[in-house]
Each structure stands twice: as C-alpha cells, then as structure tokens.
PDB file of N, CA and C in Angstrom:
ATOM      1  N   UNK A   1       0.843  -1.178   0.000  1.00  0.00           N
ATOM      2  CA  UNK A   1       0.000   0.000   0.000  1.00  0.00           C
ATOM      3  C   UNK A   1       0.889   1.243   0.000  1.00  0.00           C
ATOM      4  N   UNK A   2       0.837   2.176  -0.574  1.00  0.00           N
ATOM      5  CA  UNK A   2       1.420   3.328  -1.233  1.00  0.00           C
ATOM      6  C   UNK A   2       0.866   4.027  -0.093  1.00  0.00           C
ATOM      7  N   UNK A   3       1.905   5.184   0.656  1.00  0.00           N
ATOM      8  CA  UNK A   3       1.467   5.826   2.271  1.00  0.00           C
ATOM      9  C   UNK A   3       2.039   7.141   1.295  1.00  0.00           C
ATOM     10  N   UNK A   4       0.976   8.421   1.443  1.00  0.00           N
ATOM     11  CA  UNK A   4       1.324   9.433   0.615  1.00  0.00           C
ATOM     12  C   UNK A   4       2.281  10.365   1.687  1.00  0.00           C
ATOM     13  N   UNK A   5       3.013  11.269   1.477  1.00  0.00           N
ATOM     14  CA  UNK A   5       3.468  12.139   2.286  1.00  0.00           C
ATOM     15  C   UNK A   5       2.824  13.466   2.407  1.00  0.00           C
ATOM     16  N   UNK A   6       3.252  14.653   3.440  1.00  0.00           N
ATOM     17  CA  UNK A   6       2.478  15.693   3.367  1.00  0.00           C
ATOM     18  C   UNK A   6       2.381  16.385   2.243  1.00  0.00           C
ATOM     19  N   UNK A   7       3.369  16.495   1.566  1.00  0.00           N
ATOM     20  CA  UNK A   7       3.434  17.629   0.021  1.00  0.00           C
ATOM     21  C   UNK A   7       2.626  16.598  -0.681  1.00  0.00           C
ATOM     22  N   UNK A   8       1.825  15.391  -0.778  1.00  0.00           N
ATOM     23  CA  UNK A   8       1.388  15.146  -1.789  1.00  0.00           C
ATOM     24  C   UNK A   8      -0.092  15.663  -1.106  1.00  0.00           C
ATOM     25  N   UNK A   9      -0.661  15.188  -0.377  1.00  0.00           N
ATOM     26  CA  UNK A   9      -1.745  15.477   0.409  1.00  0.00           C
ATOM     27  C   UNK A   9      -1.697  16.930   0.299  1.00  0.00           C
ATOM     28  N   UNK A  10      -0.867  18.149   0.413  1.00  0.00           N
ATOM     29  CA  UNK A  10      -1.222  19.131   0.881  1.00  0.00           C
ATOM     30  C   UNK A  10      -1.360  19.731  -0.979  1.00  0.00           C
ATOM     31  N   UNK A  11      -0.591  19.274  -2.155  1.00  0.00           N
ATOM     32  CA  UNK A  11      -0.912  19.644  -3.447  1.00  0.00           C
ATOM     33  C   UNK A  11      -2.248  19.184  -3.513  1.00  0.00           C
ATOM     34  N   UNK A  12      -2.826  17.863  -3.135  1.00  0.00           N
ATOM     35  CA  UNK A  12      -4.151  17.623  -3.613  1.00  0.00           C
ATOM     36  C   UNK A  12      -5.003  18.779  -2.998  1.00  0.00           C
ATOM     37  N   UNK A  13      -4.735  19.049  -2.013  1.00  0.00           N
ATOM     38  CA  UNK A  13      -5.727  20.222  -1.547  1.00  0.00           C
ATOM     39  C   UNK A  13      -5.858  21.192  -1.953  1.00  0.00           C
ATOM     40  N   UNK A  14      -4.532  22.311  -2.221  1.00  0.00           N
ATOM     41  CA  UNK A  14      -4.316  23.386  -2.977  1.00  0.00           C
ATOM     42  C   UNK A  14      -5.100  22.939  -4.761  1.00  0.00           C
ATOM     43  N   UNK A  15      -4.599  22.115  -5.515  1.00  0.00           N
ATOM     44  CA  UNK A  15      -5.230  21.627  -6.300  1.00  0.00           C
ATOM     45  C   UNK A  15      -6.745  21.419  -6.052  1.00  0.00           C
ATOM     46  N   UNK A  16      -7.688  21.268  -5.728  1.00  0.00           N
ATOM     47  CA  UNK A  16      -9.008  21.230  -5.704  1.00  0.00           C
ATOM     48  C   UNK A  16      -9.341  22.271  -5.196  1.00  0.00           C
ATOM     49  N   UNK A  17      -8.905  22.846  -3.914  1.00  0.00           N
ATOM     50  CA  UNK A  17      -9.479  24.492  -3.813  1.00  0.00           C
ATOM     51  C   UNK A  17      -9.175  25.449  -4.407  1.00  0.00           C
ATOM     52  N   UNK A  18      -7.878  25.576  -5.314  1.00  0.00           N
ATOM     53  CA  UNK A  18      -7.431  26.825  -6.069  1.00  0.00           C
ATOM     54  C   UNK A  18      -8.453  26.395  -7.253  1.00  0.00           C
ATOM     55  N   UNK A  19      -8.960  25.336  -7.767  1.00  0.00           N
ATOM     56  CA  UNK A  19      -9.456  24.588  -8.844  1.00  0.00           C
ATOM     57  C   UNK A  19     -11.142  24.939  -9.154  1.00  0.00           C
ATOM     58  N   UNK A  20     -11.931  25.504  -7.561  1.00  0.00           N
ATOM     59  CA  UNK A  20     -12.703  26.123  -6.996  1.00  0.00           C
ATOM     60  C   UNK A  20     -12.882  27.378  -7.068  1.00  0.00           C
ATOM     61  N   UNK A  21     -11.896  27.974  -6.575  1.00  0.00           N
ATOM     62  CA  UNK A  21     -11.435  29.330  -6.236  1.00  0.00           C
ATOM     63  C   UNK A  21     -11.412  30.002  -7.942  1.00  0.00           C
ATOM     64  N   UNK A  22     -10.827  29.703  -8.794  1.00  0.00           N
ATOM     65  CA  UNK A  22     -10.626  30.002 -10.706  1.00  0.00           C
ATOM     66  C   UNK A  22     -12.193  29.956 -11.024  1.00  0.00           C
ATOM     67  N   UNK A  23     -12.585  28.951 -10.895  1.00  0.00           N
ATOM     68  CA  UNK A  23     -13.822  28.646 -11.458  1.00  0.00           C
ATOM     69  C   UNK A  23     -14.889  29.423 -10.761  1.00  0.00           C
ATOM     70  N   UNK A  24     -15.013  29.640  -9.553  1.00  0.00           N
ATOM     71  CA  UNK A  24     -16.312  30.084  -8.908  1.00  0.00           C
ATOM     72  C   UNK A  24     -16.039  31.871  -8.442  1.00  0.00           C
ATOM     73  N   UNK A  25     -15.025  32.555  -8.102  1.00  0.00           N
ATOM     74  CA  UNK A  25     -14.720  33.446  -7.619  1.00  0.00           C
ATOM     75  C   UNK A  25     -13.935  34.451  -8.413  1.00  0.00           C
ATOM     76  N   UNK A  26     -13.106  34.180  -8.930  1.00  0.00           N
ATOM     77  CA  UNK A  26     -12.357  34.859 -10.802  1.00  0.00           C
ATOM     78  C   UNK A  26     -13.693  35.573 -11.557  1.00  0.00           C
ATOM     79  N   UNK A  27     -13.110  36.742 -11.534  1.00  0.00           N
ATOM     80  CA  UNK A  27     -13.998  37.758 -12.232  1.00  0.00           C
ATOM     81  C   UNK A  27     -13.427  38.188 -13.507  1.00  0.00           C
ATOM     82  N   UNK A  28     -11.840  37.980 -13.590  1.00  0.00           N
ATOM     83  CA  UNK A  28     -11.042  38.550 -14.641  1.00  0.00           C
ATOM     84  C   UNK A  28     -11.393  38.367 -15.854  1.00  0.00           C
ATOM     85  N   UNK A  29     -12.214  39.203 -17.022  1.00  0.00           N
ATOM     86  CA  UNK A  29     -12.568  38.773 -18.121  1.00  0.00           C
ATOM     87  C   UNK A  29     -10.711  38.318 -19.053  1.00  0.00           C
ATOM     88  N   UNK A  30      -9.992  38.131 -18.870  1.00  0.00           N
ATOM     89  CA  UNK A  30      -8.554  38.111 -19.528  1.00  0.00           C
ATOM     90  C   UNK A  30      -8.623  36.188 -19.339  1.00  0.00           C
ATOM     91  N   UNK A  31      -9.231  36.045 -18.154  1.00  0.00           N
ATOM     92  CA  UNK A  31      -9.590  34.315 -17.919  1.00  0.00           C
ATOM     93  C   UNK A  31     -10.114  33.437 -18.804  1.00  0.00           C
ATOM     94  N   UNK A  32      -9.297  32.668 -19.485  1.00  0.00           N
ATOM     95  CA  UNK A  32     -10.430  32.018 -20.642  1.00  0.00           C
ATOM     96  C   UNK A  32     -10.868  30.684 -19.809  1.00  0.00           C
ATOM     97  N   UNK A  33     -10.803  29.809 -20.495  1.00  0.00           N
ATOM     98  CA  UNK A  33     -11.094  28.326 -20.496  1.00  0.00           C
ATOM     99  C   UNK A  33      -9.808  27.784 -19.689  1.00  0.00           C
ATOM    100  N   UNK A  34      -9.991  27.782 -18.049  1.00  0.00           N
ATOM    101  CA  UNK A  34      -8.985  27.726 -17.426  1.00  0.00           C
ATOM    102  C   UNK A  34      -9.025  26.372 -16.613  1.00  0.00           C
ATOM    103  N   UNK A  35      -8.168  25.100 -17.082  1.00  0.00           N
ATOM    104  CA  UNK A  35      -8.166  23.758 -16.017  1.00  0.00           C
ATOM    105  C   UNK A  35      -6.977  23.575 -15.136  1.00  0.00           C
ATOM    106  N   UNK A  36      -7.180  23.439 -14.318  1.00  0.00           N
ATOM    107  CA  UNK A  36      -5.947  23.060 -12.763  1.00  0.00           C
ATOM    108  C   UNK A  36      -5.476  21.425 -13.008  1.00  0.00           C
ATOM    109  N   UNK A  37      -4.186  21.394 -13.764  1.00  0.00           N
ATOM    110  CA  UNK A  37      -4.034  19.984 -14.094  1.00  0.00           C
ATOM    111  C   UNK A  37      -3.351  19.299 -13.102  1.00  0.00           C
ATOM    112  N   UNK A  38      -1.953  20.028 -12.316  1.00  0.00           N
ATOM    113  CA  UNK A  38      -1.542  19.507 -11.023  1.00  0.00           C
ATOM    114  C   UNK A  38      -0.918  20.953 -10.040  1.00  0.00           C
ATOM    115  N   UNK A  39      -0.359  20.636  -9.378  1.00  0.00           N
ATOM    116  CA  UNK A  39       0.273  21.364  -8.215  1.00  0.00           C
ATOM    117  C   UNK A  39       1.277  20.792  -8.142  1.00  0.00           C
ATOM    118  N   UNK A  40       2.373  21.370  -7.430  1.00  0.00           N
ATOM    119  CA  UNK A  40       3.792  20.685  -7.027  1.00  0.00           C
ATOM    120  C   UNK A  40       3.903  21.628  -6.086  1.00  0.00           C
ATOM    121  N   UNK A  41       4.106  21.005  -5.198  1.00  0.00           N
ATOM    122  CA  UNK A  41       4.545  22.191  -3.372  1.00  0.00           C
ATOM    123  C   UNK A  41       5.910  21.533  -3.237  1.00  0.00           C
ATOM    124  N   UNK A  42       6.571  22.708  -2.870  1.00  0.00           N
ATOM    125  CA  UNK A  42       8.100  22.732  -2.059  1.00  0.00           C
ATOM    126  C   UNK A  42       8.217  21.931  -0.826  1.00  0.00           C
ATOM    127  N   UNK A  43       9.643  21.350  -0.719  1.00  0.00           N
ATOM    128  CA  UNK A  43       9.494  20.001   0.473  1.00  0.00           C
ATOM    129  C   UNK A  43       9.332  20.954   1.685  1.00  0.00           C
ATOM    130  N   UNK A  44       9.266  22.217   1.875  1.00  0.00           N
ATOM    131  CA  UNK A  44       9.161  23.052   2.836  1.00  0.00           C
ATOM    132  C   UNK A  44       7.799  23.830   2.737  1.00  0.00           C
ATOM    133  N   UNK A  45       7.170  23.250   1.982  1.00  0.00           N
ATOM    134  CA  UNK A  45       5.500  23.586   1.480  1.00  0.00           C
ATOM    135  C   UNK A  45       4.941  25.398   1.646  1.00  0.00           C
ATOM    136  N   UNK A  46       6.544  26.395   1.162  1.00  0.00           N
ATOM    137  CA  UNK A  46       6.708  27.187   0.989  1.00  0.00           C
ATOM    138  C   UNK A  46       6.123  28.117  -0.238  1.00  0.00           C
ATOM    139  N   UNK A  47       6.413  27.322  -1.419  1.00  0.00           N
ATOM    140  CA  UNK A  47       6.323  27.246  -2.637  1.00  0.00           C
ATOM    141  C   UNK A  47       5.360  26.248  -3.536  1.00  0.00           C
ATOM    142  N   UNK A  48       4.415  26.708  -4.399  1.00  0.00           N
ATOM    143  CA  UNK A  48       3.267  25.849  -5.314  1.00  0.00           C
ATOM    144  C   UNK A  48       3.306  26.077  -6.399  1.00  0.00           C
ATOM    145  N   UNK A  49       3.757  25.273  -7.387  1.00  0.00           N
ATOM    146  CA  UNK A  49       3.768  25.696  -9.008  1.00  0.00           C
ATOM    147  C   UNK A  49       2.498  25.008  -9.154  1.00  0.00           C
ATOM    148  N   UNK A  50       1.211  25.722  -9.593  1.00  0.00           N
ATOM    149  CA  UNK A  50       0.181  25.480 -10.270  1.00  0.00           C
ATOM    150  C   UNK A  50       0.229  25.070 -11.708  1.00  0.00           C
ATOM    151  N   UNK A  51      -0.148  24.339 -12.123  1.00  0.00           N
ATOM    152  CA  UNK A  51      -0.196  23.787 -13.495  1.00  0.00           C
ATOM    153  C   UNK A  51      -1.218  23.840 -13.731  1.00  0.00           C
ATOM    154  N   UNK A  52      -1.645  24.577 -15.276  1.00  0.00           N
ATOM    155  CA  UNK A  52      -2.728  25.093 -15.992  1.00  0.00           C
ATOM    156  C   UNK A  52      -2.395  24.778 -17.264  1.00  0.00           C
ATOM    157  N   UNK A  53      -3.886  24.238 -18.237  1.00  0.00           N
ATOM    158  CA  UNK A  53      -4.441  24.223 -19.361  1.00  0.00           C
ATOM    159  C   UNK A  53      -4.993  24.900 -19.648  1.00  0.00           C
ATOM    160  N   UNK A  54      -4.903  25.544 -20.834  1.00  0.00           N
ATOM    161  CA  UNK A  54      -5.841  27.054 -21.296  1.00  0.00           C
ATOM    162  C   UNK A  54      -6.487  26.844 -22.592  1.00  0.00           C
ATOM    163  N   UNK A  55      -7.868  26.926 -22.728  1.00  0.00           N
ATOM    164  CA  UNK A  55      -8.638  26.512 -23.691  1.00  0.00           C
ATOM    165  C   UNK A  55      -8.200  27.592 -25.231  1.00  0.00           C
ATOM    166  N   UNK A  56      -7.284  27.469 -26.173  1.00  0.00           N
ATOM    167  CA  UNK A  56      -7.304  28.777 -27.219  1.00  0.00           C
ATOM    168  C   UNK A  56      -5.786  28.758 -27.585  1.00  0.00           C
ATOM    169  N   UNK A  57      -6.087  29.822 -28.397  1.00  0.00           N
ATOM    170  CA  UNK A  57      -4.682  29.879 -29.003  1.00  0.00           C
ATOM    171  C   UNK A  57      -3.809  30.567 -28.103  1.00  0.00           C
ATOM    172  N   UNK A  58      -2.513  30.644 -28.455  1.00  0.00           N
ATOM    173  CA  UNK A  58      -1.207  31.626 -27.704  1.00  0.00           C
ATOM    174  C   UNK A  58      -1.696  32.761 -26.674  1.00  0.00           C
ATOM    175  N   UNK A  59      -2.405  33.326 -27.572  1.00  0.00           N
ATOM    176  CA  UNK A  59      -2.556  34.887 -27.114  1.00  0.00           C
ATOM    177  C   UNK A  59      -3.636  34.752 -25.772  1.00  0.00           C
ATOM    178  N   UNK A  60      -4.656  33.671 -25.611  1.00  0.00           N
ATOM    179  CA  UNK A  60      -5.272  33.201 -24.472  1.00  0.00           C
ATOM    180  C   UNK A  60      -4.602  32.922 -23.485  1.00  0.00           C
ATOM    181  N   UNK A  61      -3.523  32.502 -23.815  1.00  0.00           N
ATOM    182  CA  UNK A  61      -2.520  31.207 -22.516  1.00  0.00           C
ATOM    183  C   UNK A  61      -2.025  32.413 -22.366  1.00  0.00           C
ATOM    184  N   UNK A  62      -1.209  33.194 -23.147  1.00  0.00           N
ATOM    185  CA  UNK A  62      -0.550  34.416 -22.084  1.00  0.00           C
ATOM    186  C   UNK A  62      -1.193  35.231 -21.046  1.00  0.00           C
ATOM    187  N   UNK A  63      -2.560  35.235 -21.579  1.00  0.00           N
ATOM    188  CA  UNK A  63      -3.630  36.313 -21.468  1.00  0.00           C
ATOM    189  C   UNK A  63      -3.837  35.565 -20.235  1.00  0.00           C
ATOM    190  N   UNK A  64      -4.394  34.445 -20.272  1.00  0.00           N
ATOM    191  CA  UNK A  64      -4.960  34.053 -18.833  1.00  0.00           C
ATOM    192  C   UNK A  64      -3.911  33.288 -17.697  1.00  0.00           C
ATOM    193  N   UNK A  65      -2.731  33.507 -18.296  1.00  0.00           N
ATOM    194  CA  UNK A  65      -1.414  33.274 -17.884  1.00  0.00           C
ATOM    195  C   UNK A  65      -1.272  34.572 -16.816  1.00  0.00           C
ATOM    196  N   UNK A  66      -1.174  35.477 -17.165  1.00  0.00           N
ATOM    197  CA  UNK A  66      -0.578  36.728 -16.681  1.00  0.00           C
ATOM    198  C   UNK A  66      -1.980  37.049 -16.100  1.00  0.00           C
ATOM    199  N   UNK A  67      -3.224  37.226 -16.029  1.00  0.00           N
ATOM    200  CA  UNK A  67      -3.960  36.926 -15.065  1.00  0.00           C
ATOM    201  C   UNK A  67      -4.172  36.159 -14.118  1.00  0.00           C
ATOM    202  N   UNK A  68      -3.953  35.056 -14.376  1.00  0.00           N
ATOM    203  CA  UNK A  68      -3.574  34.178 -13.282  1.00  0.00           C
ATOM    204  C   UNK A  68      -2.563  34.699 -12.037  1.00  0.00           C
ATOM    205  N   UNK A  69      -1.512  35.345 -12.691  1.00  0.00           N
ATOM    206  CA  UNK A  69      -0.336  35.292 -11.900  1.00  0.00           C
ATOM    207  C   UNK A  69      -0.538  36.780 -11.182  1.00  0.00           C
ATOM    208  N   UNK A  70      -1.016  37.599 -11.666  1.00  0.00           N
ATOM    209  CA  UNK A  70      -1.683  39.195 -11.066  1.00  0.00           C
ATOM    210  C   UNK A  70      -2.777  38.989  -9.905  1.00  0.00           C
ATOM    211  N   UNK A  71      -3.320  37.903  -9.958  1.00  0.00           N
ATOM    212  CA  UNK A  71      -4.526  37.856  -9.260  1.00  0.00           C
ATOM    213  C   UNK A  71      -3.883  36.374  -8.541  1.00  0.00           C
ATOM    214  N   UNK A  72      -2.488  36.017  -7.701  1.00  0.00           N
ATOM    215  CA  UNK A  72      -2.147  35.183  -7.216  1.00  0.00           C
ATOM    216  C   UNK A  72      -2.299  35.456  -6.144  1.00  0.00           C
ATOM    217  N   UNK A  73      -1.900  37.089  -5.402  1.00  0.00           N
ATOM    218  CA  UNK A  73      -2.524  37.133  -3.851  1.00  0.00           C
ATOM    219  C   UNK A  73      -3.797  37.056  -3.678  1.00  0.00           C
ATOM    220  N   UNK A  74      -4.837  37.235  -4.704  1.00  0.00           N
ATOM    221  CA  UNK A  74      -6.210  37.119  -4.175  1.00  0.00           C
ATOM    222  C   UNK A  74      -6.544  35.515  -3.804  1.00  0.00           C
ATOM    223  N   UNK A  75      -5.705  34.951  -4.940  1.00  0.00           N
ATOM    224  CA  UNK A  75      -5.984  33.395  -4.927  1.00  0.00           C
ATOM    225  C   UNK A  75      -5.493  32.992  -4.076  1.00  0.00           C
ATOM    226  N   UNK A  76      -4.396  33.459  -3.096  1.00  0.00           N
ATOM    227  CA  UNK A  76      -3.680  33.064  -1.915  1.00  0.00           C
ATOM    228  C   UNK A  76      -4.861  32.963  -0.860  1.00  0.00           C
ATOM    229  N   UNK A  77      -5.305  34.635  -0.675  1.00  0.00           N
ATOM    230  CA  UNK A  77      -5.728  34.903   0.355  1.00  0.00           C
ATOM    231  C   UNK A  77      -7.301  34.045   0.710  1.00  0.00           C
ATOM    232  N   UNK A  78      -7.731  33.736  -0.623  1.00  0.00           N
ATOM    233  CA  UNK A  78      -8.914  32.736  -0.661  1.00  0.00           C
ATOM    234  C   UNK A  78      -8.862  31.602  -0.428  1.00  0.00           C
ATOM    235  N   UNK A  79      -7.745  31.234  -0.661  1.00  0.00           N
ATOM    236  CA  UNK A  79      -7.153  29.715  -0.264  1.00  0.00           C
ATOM    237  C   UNK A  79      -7.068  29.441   1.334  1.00  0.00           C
ATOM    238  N   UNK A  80      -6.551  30.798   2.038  1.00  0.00           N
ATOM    239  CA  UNK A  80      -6.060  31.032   3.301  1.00  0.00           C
ATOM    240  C   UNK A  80      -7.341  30.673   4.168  1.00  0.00           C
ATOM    241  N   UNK A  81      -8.669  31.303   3.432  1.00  0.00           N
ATOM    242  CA  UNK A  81      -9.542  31.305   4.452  1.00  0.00           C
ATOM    243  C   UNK A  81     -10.468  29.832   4.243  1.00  0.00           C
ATOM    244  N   UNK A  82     -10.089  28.954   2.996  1.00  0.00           N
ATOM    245  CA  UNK A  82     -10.472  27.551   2.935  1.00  0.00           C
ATOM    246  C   UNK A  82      -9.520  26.771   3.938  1.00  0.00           C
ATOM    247  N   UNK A  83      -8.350  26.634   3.879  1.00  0.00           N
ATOM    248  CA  UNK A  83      -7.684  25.845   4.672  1.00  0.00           C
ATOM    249  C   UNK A  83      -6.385  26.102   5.352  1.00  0.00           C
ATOM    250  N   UNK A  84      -6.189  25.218   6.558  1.00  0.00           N
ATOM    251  CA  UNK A  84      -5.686  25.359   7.278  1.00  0.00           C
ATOM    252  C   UNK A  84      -4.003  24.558   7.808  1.00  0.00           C
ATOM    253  N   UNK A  85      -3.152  25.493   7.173  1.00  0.00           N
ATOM    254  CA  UNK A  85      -1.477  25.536   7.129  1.00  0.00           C
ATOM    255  C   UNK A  85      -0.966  26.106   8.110  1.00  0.00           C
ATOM    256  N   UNK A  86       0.018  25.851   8.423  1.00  0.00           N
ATOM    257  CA  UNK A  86       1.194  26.594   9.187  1.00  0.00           C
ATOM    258  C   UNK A  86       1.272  27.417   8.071  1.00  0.00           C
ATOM    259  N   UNK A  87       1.966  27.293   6.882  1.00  0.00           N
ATOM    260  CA  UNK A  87       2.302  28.438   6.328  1.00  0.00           C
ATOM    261  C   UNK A  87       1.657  28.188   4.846  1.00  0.00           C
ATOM    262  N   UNK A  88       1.191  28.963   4.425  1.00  0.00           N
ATOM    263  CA  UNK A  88       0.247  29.118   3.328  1.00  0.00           C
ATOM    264  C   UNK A  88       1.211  29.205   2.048  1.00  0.00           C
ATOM    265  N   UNK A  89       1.411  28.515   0.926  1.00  0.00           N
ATOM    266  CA  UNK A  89       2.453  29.037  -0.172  1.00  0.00           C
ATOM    267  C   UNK A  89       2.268  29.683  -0.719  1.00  0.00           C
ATOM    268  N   UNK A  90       3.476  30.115  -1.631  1.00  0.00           N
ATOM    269  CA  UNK A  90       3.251  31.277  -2.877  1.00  0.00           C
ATOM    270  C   UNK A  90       2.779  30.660  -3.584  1.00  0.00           C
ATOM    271  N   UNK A  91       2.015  31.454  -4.691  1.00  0.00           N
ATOM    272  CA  UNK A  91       1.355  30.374  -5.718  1.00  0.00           C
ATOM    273  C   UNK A  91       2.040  31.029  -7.182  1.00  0.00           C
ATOM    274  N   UNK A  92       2.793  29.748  -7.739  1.00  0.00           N
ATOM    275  CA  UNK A  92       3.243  30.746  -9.277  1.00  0.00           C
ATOM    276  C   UNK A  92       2.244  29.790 -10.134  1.00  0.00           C
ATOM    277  N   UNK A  93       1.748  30.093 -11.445  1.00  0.00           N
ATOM    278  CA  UNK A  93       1.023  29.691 -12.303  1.00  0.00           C
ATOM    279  C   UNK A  93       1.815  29.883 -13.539  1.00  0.00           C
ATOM    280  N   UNK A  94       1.819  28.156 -13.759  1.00  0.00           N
ATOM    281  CA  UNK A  94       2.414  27.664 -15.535  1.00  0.00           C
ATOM    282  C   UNK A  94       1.642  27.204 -16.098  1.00  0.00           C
ATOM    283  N   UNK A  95       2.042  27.366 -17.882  1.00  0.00           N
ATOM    284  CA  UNK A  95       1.114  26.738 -18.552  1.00  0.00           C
ATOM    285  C   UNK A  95       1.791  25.233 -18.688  1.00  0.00           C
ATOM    286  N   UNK A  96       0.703  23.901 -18.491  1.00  0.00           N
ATOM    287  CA  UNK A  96       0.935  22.640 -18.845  1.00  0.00           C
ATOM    288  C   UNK A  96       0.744  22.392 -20.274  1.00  0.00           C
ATOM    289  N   UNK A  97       1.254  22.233 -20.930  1.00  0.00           N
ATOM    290  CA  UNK A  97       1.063  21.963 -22.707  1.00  0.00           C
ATOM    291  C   UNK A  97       1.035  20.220 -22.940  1.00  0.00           C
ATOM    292  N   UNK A  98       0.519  19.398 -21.637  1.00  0.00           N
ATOM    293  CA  UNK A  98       0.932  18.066 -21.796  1.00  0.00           C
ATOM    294  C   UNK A  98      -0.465  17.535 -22.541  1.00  0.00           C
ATOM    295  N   UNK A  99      -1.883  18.629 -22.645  1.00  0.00           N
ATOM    296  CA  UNK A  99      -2.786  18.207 -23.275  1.00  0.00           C
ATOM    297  C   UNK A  99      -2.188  17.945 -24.782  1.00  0.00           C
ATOM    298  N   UNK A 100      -1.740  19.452 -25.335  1.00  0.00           N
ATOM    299  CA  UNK A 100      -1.920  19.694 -26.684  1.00  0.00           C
ATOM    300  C   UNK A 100      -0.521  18.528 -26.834  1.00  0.00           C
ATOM    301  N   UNK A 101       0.381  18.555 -26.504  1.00  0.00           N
ATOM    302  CA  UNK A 101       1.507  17.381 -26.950  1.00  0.00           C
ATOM    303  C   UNK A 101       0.873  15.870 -27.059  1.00  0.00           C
ATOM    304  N   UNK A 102      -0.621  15.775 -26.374  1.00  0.00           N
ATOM    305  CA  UNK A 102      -1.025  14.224 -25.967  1.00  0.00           C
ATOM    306  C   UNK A 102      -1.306  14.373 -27.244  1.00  0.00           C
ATOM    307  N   UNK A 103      -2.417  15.193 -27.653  1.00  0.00           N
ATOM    308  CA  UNK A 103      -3.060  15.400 -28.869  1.00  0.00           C
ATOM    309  C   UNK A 103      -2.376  15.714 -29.702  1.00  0.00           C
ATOM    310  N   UNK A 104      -1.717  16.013 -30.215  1.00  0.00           N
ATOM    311  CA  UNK A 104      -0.204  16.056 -31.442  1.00  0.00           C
ATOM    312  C   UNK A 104       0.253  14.674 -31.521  1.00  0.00           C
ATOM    313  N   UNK A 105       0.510  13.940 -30.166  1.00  0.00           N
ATOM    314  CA  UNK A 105       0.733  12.710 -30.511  1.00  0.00           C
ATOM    315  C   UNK A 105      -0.014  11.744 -31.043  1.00  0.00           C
ATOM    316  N   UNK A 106      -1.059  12.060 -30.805  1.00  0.00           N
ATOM    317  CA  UNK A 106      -2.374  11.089 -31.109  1.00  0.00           C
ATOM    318  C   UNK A 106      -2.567  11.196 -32.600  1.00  0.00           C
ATOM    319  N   UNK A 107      -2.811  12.373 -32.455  1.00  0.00           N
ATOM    320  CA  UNK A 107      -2.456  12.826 -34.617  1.00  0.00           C
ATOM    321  C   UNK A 107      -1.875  11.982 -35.377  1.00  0.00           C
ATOM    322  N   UNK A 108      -0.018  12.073 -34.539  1.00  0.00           N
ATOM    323  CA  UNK A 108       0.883  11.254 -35.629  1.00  0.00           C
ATOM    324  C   UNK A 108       0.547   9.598 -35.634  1.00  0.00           C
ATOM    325  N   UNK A 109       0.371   9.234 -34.487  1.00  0.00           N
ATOM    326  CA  UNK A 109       0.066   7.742 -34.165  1.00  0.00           C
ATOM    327  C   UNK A 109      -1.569   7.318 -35.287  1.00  0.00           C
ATOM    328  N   UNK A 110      -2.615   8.235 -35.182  1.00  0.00           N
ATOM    329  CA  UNK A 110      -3.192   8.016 -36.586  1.00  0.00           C
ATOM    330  C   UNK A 110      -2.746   8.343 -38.265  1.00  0.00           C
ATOM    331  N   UNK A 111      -1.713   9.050 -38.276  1.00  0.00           N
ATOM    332  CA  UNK A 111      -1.241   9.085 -39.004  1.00  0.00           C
ATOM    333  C   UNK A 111      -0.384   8.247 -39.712  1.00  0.00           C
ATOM    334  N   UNK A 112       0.334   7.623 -38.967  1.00  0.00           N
ATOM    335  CA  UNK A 112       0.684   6.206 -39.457  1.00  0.00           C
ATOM    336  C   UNK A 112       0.583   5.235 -39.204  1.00  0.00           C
ATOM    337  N   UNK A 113      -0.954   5.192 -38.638  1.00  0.00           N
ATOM    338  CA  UNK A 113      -1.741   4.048 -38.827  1.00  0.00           C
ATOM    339  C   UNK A 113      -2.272   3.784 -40.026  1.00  0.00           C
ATOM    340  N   UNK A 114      -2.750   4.951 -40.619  1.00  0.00           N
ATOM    341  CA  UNK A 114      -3.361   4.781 -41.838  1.00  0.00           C
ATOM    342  C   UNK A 114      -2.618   5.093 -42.860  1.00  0.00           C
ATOM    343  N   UNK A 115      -1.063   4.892 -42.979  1.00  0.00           N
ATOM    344  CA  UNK A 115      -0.142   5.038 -44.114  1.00  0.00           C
ATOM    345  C   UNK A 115       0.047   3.589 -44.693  1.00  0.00           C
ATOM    346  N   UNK A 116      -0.338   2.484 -43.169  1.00  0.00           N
ATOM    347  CA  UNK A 116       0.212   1.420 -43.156  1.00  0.00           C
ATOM    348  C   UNK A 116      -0.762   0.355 -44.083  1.00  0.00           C
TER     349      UNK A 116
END
C-alpha cells in the first residue's frame, strides 16, 4: 500500500481548492477556459507551481497566464480562508502543454496508422 506524504496530500488540496477558487470566484474577463491539471509544493510547502491548461490559441494562454499570476494574492488569500497551514504558499502559475503534446501525438500515431 502506497502511504502518501504531506506535500502530496497538501498539493491535492491546494489543487481542488485553487481549482474552486478560478472557477467560482475569478472575475477577470482576460480568464479564458482555465483547467488546474496539477500542483507541485516545495518540500518546505513554501512554494506551489500550479499547473494550468488554457482553452485557445497563444494569445489566451498568455492572457490568462498573466492573469492568473496578477490575481495570485487574491488566490492566496482565498485559499487562506479555505484551509488550514502553518504556512500558506506562494502560488506561481504555468502553462501545462501536456494536453496539446497528448493530442499532437495522437495525430501522428493516426497518421501512421493509416499510411500502413
């Protein structure tokens, strides 16, 4: 049986309430089509790289990139009053591109399926 440690437990949390917090409380029209794919917290649970999928082309992902990251103390401070840390992390926000690479791959893999 697989025994998780605190940084994994404490990303699942940040992950479902920041995941909350985007979706229900985000007013920023610059926000497009925004999914929370993982979290990674610092072994000193100091630090949270948010990982985000952004529904659109380039100019969306920057767009709701750099909103994201402007509106990180609000997302802190909302987080703060969901749950309960010794110390609350910074939150930086990246874009995950592991959708569109799945789907690029999937492309080529039909692609030479049907060459064959």
């Amino acid at each position: 049986m697989k025994r998780f440690n605190r940084t994994d437990r404490v990303s699942q949390l940040i992950h479902r309430e920041v995941s909350i917090i985007i979706d229900r409380e985000m007013k920023d029209h610059r926000i497009g089509m925004v999914t929370v794919t993982s979290v990674d917290v610092s072994k000193d649970l100091r630090h949270a790289n948010v990982y985000v999928s952004v529904l659109g082309d380039t100019e969306a992902v920057q767009s709701s990139l750099d909103a994201l990251n402007d509106a990180a103390g609000f997302i802190r401070m909302s987080l703060g009053t969901r749950v309960i840390l010794k110390y609350l992390p910074e939150l930086t926000f990246r874009y995950d591109s592991s959708l569109i690479d799945g789907m690029k791959m999937d492309k080529l893999i039909e692609q030479a399926k049907n060459k064959q």
